[in-house]
C-alpha atoms as a PDB file:
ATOM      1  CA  UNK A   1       5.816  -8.702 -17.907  1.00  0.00           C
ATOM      2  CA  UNK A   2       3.246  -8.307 -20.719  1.00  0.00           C
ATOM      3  CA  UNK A   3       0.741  -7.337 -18.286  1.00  0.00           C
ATOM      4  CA  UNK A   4       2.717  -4.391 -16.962  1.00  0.00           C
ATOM      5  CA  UNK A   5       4.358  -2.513 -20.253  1.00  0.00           C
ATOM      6  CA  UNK A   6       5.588   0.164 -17.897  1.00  0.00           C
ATOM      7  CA  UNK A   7       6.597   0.787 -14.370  1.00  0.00           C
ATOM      8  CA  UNK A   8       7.095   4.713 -13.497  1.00  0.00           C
ATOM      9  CA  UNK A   9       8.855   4.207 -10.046  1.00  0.00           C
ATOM     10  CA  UNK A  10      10.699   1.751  -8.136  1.00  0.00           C
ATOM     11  CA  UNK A  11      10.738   1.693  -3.966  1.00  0.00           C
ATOM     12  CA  UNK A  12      13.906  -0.577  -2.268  1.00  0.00           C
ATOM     13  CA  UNK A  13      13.115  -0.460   1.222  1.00  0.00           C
ATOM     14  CA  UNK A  14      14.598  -3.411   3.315  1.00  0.00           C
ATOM     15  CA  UNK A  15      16.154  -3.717   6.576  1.00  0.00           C
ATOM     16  CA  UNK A  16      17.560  -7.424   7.329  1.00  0.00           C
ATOM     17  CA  UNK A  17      20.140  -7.676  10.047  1.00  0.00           C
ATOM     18  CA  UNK A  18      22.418  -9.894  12.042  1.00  0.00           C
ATOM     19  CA  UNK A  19      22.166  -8.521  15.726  1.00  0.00           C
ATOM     20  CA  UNK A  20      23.143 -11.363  18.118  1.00  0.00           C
ATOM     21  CA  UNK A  21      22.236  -9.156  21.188  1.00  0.00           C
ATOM     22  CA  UNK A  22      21.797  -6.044  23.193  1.00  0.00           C
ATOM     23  CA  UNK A  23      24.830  -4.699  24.922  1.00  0.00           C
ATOM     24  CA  UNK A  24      23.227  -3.156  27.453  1.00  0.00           C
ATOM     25  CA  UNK A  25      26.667  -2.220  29.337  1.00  0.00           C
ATOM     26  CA  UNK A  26      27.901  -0.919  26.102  1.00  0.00           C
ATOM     27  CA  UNK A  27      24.187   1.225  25.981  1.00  0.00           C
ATOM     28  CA  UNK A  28      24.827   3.141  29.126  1.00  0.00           C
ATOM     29  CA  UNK A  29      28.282   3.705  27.856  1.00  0.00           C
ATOM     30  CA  UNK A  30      27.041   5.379  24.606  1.00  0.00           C
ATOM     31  CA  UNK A  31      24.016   7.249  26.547  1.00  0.00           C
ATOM     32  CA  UNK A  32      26.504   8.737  29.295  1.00  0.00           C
ATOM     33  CA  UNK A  33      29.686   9.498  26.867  1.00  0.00           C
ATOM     34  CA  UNK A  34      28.156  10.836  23.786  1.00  0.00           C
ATOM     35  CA  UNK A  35      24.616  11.955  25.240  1.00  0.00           C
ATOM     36  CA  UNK A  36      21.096  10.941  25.671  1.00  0.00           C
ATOM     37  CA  UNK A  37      20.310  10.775  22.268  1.00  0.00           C
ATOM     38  CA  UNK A  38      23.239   8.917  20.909  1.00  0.00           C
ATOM     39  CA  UNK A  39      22.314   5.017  21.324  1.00  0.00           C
ATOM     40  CA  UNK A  40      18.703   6.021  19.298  1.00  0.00           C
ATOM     41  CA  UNK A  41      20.229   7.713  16.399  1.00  0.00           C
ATOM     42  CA  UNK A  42      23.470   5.827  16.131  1.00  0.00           C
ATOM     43  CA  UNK A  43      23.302   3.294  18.056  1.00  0.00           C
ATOM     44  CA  UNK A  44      26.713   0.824  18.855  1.00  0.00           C
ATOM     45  CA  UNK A  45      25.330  -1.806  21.318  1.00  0.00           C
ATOM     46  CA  UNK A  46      23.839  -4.386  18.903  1.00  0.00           C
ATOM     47  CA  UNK A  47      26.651  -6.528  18.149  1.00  0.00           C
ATOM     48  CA  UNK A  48      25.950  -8.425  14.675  1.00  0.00           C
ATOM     49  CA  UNK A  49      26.653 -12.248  13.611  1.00  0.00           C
ATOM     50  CA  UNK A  50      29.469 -12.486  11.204  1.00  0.00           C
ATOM     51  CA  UNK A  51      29.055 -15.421   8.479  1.00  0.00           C
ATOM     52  CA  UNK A  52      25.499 -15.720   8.114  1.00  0.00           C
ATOM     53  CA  UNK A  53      24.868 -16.872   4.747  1.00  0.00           C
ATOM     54  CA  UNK A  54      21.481 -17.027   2.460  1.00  0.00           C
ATOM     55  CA  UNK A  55      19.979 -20.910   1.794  1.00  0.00           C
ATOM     56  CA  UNK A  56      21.786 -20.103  -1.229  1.00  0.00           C
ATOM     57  CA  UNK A  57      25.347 -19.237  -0.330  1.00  0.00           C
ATOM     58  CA  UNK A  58      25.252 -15.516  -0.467  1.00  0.00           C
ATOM     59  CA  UNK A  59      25.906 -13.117   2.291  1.00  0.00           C
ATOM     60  CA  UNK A  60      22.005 -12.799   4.256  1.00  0.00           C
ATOM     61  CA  UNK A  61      22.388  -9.155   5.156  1.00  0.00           C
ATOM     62  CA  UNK A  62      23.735  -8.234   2.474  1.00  0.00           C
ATOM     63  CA  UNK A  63      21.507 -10.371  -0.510  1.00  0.00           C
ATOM     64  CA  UNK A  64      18.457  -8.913   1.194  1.00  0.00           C
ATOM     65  CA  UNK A  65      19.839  -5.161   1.766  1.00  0.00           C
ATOM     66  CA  UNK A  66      21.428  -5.046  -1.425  1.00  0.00           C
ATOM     67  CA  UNK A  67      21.350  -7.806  -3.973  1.00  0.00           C
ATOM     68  CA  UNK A  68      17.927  -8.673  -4.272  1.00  0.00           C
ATOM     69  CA  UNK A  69      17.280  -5.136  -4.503  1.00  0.00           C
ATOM     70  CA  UNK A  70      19.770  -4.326  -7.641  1.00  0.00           C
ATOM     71  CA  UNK A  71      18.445  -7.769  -8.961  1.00  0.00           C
ATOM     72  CA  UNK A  72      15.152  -6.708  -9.099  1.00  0.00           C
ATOM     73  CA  UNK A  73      16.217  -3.595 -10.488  1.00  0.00           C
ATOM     74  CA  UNK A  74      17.977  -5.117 -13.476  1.00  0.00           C
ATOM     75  CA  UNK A  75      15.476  -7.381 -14.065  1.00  0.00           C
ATOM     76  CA  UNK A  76      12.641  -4.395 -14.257  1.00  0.00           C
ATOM     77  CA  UNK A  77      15.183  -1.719 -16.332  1.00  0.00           C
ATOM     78  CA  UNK A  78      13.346  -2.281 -19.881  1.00  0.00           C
ATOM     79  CA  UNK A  79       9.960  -1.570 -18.114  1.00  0.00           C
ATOM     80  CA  UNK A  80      11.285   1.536 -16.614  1.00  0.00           C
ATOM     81  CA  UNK A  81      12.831   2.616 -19.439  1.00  0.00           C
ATOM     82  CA  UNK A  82       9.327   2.270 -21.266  1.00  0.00           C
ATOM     83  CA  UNK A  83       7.671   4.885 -19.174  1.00  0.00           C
ATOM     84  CA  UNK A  84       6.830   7.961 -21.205  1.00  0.00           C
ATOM     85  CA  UNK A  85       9.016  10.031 -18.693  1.00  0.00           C
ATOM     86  CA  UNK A  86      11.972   9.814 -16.544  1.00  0.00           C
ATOM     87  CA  UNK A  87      11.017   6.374 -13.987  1.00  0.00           C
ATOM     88  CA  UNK A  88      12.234   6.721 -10.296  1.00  0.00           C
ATOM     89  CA  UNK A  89      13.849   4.207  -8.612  1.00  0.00           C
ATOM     90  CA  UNK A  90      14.410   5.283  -4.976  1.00  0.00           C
ATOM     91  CA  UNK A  91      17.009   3.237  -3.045  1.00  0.00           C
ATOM     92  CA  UNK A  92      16.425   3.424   1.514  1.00  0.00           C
ATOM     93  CA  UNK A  93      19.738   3.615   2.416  1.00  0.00           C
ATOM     94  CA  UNK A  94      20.204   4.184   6.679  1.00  0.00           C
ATOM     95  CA  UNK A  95      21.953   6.484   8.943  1.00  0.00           C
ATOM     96  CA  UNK A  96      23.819   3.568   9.934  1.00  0.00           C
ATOM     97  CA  UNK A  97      25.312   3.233   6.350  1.00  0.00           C
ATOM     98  CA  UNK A  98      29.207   3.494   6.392  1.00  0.00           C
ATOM     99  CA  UNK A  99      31.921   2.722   4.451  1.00  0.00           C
ATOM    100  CA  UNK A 100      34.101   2.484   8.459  1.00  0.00           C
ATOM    101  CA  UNK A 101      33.046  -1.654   8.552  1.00  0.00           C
ATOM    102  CA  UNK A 102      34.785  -2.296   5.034  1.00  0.00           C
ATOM    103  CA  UNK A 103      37.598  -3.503   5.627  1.00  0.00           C
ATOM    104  CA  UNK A 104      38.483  -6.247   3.204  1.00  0.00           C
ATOM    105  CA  UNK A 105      37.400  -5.229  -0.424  1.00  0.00           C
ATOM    106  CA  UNK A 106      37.415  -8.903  -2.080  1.00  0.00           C
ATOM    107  CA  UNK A 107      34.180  -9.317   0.794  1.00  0.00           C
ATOM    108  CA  UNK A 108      32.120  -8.055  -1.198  1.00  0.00           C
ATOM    109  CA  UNK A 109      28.560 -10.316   0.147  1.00  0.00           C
ATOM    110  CA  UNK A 110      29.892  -8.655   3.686  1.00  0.00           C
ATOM    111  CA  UNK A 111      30.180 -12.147   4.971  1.00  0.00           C
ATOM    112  CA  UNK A 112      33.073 -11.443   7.522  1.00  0.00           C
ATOM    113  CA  UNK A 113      31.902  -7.562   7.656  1.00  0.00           C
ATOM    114  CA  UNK A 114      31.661  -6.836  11.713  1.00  0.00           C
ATOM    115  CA  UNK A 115      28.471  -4.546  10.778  1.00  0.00           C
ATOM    116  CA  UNK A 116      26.901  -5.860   7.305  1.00  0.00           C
ATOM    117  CA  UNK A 117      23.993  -4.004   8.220  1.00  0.00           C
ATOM    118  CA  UNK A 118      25.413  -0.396   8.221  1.00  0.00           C
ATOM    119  CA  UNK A 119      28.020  -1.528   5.417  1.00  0.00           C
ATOM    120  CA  UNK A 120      25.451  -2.980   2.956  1.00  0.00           C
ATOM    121  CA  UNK A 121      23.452  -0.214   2.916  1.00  0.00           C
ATOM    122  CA  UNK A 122      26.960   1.878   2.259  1.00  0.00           C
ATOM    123  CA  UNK A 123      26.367  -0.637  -0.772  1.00  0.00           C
ATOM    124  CA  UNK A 124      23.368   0.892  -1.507  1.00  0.00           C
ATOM    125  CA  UNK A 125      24.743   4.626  -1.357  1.00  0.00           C
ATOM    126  CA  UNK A 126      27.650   3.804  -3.859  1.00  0.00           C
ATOM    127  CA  UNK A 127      25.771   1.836  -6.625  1.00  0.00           C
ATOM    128  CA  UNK A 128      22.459   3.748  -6.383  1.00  0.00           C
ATOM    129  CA  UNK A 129      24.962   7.385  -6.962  1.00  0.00           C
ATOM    130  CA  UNK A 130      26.677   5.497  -9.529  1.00  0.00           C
ATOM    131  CA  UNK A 131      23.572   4.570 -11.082  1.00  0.00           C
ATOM    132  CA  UNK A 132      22.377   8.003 -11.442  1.00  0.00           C
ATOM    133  CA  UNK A 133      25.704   9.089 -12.700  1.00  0.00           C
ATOM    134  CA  UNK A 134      25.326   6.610 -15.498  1.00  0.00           C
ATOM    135  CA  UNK A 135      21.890   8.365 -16.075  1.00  0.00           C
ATOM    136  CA  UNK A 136      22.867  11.777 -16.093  1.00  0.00           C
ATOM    137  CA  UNK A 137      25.850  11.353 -18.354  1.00  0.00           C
ATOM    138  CA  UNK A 138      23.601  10.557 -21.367  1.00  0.00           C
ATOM    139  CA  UNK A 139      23.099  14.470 -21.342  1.00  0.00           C
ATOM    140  CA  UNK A 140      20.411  16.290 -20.507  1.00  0.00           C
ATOM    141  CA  UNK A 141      18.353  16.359 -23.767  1.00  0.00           C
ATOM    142  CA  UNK A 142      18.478  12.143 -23.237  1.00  0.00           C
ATOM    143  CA  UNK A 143      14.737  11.074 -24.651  1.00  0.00           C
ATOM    144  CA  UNK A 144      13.949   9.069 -20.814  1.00  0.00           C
ATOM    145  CA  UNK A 145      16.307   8.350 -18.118  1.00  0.00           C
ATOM    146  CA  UNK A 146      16.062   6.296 -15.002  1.00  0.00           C
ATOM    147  CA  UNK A 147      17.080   8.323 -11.818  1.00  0.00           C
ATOM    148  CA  UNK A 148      18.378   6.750  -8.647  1.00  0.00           C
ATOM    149  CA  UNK A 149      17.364   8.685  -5.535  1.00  0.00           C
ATOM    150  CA  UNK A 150      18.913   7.664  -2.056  1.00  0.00           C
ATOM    151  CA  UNK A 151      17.123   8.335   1.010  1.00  0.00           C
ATOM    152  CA  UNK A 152      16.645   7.169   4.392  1.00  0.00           C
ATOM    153  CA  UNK A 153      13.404   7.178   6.912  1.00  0.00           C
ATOM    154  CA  UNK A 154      15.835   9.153   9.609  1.00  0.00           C
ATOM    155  CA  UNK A 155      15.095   7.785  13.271  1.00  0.00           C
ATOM    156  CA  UNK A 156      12.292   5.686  13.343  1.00  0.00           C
ATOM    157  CA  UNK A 157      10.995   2.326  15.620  1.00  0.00           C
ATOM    158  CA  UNK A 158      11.087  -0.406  13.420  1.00  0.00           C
ATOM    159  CA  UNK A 159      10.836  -4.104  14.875  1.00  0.00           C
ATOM    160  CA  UNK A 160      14.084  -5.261  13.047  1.00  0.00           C
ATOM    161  CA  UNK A 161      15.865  -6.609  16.434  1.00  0.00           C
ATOM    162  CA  UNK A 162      12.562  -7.831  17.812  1.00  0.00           C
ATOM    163  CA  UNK A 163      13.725 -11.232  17.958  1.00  0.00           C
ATOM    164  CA  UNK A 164      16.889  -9.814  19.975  1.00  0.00           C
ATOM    165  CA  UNK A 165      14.749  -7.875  22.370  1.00  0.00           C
ATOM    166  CA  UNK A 166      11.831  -9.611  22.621  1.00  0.00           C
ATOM    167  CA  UNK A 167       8.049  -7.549  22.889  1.00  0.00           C
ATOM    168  CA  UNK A 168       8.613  -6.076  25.743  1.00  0.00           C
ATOM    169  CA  UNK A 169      11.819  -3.838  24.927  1.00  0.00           C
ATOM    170  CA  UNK A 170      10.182  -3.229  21.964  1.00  0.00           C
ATOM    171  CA  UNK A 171       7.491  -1.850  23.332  1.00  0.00           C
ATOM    172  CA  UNK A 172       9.869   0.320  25.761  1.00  0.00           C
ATOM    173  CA  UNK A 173      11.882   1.163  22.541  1.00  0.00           C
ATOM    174  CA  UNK A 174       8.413   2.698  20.993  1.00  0.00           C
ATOM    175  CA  UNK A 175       7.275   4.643  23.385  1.00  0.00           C
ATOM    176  CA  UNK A 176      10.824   5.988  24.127  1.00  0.00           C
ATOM    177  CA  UNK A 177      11.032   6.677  20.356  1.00  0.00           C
ATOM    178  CA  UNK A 178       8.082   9.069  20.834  1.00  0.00           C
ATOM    179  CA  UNK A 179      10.961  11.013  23.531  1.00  0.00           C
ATOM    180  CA  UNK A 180      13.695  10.817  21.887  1.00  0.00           C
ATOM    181  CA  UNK A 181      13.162  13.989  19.769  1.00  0.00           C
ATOM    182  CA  UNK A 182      12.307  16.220  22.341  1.00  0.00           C
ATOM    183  CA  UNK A 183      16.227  15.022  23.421  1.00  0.00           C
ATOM    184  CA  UNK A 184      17.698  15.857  20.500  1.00  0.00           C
ATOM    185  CA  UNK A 185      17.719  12.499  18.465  1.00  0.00           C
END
């Protein structure tokens, strides 16, 4: 770390997931009961795998959501604390985060979580605000603080489920993407 004495900001963005499949029954369902715009900005037909683990134990979605993230974090805190000024670390949370999948609290790797995806990145939400809590409550005239910021990139094509899909739904998926705000999304 010698070569780096400071670091002024920190950027978590990862988006690992579980989906097993497209439900496209459960797609038309969404589109027709809750609007056009629904299944692209919340959507509730990609069913996730429950009890995927890590090559090292740990809960996949959420060790590479979450974990690795406040790892990293921990491991980088003296060099962010070194920065003549307040250092950033901003935390990409989801509009898919939600505390509604948590269901049983001593899960904490979301292994048995129906939607670790959504739910680790409510993991995200809770320790990045507690985080910045911590910060603020060494006052205001504190000499340099670390702030956590929690955002999220809104609606946006990513190619997390192109496995699921395959290329050429993704493809659809883009260029409907490009529509879906004129709809509402």
């Amino acid at each position: 770390m010698s070569r780096y004495p400071y670091i002024p900001h920190l950027v978590f963005n990862a988006g690992a997931n579980s989906f097993t499949h497209v439900d496209f029954i459960g797609f038309f369902i969404q589109m027709f009961t809750q609007g056009i715009a629904a299944p692209f900005t919340h959507p509730k037909f990609m069913p996730e795998d429950v009890g995927v683990l890590s090559e090292n134990g740990l809960g996949r979605v959420w060790q590479n959501n979450f974990f690795s993230h406040y790892v990293i974090f921990r491991c980088l805190e003296l060099q962010l604390t070194s920065y003549s000024r307040d250092a950033r670390v901003i935390w990409t949370s989801s509009v898919e985060a939600s505390p509604k999948f948590l269901v049983d609290f001593e899960d904490w790797q979301l292994v048995k979580a129906a939607r670790p995806y959504g739910t680790s990145k409510y993991h995200i939400e809770i320790v990045a605000s507690l985080l910045e809590r911590k910060s603020l409550s060494n006052g205001l005239d504190a000499p340099k603080r670390v702030h956590h910021i929690v955002t999220h990139p809104g609606v946006c094509a990513t190619d997390t489920e192109g496995k699921v899909i395959g290329p050429f739904l993704v493809r659809i998926k883009i260029m409907v993407f490009y529509v879906a705000p004129l709809l509402g999304s």
